[in-house]
Protein backbone atom coordinates (compact mmCIF):
# COMPACT_ATOMS: atom_id res chain seq x y z
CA UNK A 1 108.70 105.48 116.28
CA UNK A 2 105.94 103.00 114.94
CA UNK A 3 104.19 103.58 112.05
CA UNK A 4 101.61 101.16 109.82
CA UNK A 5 101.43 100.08 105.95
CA UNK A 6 98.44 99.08 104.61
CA UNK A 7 98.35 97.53 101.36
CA UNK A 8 94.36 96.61 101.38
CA UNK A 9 91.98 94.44 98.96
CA UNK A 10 94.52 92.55 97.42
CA UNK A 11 92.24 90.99 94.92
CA UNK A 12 92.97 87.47 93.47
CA UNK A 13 91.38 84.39 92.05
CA UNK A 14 92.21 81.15 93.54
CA UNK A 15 91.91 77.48 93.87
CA UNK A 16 91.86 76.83 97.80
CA UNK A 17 89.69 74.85 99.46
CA UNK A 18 88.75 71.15 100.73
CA UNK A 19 86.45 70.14 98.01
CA UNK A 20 87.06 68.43 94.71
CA UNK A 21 85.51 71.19 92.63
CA UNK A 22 87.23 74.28 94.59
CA UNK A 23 89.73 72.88 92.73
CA UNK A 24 88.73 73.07 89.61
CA UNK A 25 86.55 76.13 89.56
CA UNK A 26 88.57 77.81 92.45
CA UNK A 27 87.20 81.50 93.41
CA UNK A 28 87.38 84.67 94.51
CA UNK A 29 89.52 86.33 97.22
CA UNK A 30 91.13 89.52 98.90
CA UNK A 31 93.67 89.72 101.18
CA UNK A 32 94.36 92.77 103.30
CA UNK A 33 98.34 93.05 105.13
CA UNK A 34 99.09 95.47 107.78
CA UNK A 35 102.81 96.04 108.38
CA UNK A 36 104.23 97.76 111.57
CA UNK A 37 107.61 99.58 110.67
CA UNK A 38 109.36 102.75 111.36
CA UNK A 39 109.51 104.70 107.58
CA UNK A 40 111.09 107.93 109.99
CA UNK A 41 113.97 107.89 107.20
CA UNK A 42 111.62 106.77 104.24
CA UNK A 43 109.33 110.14 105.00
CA UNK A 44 112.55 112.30 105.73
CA UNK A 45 114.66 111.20 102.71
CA UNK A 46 111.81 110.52 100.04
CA UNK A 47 113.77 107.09 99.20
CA UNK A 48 112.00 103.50 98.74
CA UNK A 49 114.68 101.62 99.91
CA UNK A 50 114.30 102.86 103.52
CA UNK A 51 110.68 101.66 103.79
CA UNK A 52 108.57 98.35 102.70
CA UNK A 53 107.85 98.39 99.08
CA UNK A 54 103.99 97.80 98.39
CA UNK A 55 105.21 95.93 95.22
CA UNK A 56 106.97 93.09 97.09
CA UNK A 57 104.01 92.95 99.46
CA UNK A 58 101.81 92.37 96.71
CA UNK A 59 104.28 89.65 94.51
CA UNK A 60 104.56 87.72 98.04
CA UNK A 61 100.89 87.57 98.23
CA UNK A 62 100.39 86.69 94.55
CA UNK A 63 102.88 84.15 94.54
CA UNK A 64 101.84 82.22 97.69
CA UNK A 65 98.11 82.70 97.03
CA UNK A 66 98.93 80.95 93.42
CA UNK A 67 99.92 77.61 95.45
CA UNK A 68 96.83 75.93 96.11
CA UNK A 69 95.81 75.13 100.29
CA UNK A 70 93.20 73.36 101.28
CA UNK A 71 92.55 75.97 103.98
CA UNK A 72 92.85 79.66 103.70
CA UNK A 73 94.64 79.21 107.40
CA UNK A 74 97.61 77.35 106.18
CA UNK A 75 97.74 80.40 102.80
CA UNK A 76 97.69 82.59 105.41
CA UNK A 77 100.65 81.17 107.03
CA UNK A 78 102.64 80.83 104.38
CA UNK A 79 102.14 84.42 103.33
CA UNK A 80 102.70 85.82 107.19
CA UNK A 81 106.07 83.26 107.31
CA UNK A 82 106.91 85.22 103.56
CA UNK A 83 106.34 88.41 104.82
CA UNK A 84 108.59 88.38 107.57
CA UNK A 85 111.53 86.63 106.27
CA UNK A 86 111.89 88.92 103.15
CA UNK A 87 111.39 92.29 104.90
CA UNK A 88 113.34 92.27 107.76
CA UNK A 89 111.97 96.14 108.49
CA UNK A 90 108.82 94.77 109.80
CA UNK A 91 108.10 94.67 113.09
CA UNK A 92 104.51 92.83 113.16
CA UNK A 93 102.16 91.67 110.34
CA UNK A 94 98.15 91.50 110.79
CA UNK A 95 97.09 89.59 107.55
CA UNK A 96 93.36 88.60 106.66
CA UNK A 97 92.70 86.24 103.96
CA UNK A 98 88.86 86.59 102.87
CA UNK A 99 87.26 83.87 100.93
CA UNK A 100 84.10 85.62 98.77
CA UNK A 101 80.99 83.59 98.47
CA UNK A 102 82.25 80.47 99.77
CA UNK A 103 80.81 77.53 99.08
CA UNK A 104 79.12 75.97 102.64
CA UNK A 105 75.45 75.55 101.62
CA UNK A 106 74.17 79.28 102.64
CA UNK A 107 73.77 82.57 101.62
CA UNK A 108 77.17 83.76 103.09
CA UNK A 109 79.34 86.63 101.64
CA UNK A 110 82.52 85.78 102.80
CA UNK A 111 83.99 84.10 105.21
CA UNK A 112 87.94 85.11 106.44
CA UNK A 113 90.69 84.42 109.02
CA UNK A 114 93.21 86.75 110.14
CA UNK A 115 96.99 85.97 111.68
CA UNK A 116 97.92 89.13 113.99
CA UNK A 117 101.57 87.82 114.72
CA UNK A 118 104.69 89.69 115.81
């Protein structure tokens, strides 16, 4: 059986970015991770240990998120790579990184990539 996690609008200020003063300034983001597992024995047994824990999910995105990228593609990465090699249980990760106001000389609100990867 398949099921889905959703841990959603991971919110986080960052420093990623090509130029000098992204840097320095950094900004605003949110990442969003969807997690395909089977919880079967999680939602039979009531017991964290037999599912993903939201609180790793979150750390791993903290942490990498804290380690400054030029591109939001190569945090992304590095998060997806994470995600997979500290929960085994997983069976595919969808990640979006969204960058909030970013700054490319127009009224834009965000702009994002997502990694769908099995």
């Amino acid at each position: 059986m398949k099921h889905i996690i959703h841990v959603n609008g991971i919110k986080l200020y960052a420093f990623h970015g090509c130029l000098p003063e992204e840097e320095k300034i950094g900004g605003h983001y949110r990442v969003d991770v969807m997690l395909n597992t089977d919880f079967s024995v999680a939602a039979q047994t009531d017991d964290l240990n037999q599912t993903v824990d939201y609180v790793i999910v979150n750390k791993i995105v903290t942490e990498e998120m804290a380690i400054r990228s030029k591109l939001i593609e190569h945090v992304g990465h590095r998060i997806v790579t994470r995600l997979k090699l500290e929960l085994p249980s997983i069976e595919k990760v969808k990640l979006t990184v969204t960058k909030i106001s970013p700054p490319i000389n127009g009224d834009v609100d965000n702009v994002a990539i997502t990694i769908d990867e099995f």
